[in-house]
Protein backbone atom coordinates (compact mmCIF):
# COMPACT_ATOMS: atom_id res chain seq x y z
CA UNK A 1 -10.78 -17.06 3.80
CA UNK A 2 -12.14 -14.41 6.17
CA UNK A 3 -14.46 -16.31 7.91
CA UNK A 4 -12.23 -19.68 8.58
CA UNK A 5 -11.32 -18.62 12.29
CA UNK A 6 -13.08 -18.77 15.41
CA UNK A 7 -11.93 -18.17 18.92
CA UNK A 8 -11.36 -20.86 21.22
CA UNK A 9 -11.18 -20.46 25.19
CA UNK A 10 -8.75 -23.02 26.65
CA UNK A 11 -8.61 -22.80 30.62
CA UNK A 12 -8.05 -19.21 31.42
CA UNK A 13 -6.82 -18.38 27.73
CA UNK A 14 -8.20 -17.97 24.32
CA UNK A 15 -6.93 -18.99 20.66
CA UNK A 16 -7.42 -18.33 17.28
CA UNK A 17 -8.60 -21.07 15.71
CA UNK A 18 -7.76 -22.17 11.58
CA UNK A 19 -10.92 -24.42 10.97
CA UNK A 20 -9.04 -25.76 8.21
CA UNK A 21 -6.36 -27.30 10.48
CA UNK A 22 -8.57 -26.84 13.68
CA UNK A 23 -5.08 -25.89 15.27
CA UNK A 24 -4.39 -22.16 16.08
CA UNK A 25 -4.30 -20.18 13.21
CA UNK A 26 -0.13 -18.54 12.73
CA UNK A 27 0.87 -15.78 10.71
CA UNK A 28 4.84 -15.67 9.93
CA UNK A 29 4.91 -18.87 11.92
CA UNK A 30 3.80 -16.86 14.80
CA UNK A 31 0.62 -19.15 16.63
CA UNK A 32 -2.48 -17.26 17.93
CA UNK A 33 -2.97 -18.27 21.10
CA UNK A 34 -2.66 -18.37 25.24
CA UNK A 35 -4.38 -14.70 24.74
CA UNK A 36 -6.23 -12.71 27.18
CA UNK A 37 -9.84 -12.52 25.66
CA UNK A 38 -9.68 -8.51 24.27
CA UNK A 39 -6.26 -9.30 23.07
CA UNK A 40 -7.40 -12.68 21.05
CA UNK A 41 -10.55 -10.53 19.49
CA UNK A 42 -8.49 -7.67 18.50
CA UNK A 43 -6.10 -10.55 16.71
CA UNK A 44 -8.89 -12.26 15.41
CA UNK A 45 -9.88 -8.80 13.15
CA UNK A 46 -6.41 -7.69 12.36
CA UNK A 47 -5.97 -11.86 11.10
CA UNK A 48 -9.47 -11.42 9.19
CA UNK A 49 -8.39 -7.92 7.57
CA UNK A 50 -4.85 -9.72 6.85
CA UNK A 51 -6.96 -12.44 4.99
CA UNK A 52 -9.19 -9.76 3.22
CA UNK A 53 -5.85 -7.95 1.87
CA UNK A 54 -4.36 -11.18 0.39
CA UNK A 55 -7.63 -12.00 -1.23
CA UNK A 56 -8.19 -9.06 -3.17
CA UNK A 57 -4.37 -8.98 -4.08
CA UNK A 58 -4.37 -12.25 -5.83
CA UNK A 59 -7.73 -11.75 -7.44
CA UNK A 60 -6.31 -8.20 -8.47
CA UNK A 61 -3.27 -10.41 -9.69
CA UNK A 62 -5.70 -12.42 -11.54
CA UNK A 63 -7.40 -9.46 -13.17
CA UNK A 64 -4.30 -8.54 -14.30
CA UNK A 65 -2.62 -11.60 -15.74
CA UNK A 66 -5.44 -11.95 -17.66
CA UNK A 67 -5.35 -8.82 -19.65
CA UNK A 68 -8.59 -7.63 -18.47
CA UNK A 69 -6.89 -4.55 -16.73
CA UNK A 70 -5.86 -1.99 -18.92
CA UNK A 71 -3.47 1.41 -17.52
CA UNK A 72 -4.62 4.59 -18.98
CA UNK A 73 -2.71 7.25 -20.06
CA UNK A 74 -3.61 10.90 -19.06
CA UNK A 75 -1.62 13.93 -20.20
CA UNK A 76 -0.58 16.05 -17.86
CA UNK A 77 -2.40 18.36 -16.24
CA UNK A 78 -2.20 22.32 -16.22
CA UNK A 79 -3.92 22.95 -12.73
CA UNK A 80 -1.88 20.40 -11.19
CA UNK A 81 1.77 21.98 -12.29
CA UNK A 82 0.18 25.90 -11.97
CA UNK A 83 -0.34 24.35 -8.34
CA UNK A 84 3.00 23.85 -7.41
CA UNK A 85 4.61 27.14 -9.71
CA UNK A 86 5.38 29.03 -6.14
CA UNK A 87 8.13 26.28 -5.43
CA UNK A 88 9.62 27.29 -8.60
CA UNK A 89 12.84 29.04 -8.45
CA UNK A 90 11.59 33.15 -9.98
CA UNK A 91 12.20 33.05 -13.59
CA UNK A 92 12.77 29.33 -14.21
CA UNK A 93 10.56 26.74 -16.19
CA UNK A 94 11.57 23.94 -14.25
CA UNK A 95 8.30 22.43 -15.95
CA UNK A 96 9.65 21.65 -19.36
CA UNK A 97 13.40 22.24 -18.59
CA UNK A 98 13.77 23.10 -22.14
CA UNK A 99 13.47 26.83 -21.67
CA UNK A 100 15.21 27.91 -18.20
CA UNK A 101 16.18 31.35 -17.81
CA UNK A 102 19.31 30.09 -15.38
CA UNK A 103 17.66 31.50 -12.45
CA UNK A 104 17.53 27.30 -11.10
CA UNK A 105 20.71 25.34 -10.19
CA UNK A 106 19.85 23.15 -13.55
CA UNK A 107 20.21 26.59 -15.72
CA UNK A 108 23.78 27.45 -14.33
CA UNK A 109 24.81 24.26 -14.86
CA UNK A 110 23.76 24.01 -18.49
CA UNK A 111 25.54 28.09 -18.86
CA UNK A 112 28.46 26.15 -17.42
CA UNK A 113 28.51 23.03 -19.68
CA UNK A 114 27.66 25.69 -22.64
């Protein structure tokens, strides 16, 4: 897919080129071309990287319509919630939310409901 464009100079202008078609290549219905020459190379990578993301999409699609992908799942992990224990309200296990002193918003409103 990548490598199915060429540019094209056309008077004073240059196009992007879709060898498939061998009319200038669009994206959104948008055609490359009547660019100056930096402007059509610049397009020409950012339609190449455009190409590159679509194919590894569908063939990470593929991978995973075919049941050859499989999601792990990780407990959670200690250093990661110790990290963010200063944003904590003092006193409060906002962690679990099973044991809150009341210190937190959540622990008055469960003294309130109680």
């Amino acid at each position: 897919m990548a490598d199915e464009y060429r540019l094209r100079l056309e008077g004073e202008r240059w196009s992007i080129i879709d060898e498939a078609t061998l009319e200038p290549a669009r994206l959104d219905g948008v055609p490359f071309a009547t660019m100056e020459a930096i402007e059509a190379q610049h397009m020409l990578k950012i339609l190449k990287g455009v190409d590159r993301v679509r194919k590894a999409s569908k063939r990470s699609a593929s991978i995973v319509k075919k049941g050859r992908f499989k999601t792990l799942r990780t407990p959670c992990v200690q250093s990661v919630t110790d990290t963010f224990a200063p944003l904590r309200p003092p006193g409060a296990d906002c962690s679990l939310c099973l044991t809150c002193s009341g210190s937190c918003m959540r622990g008055k409103l469960l003294d309130l409901l109680n």
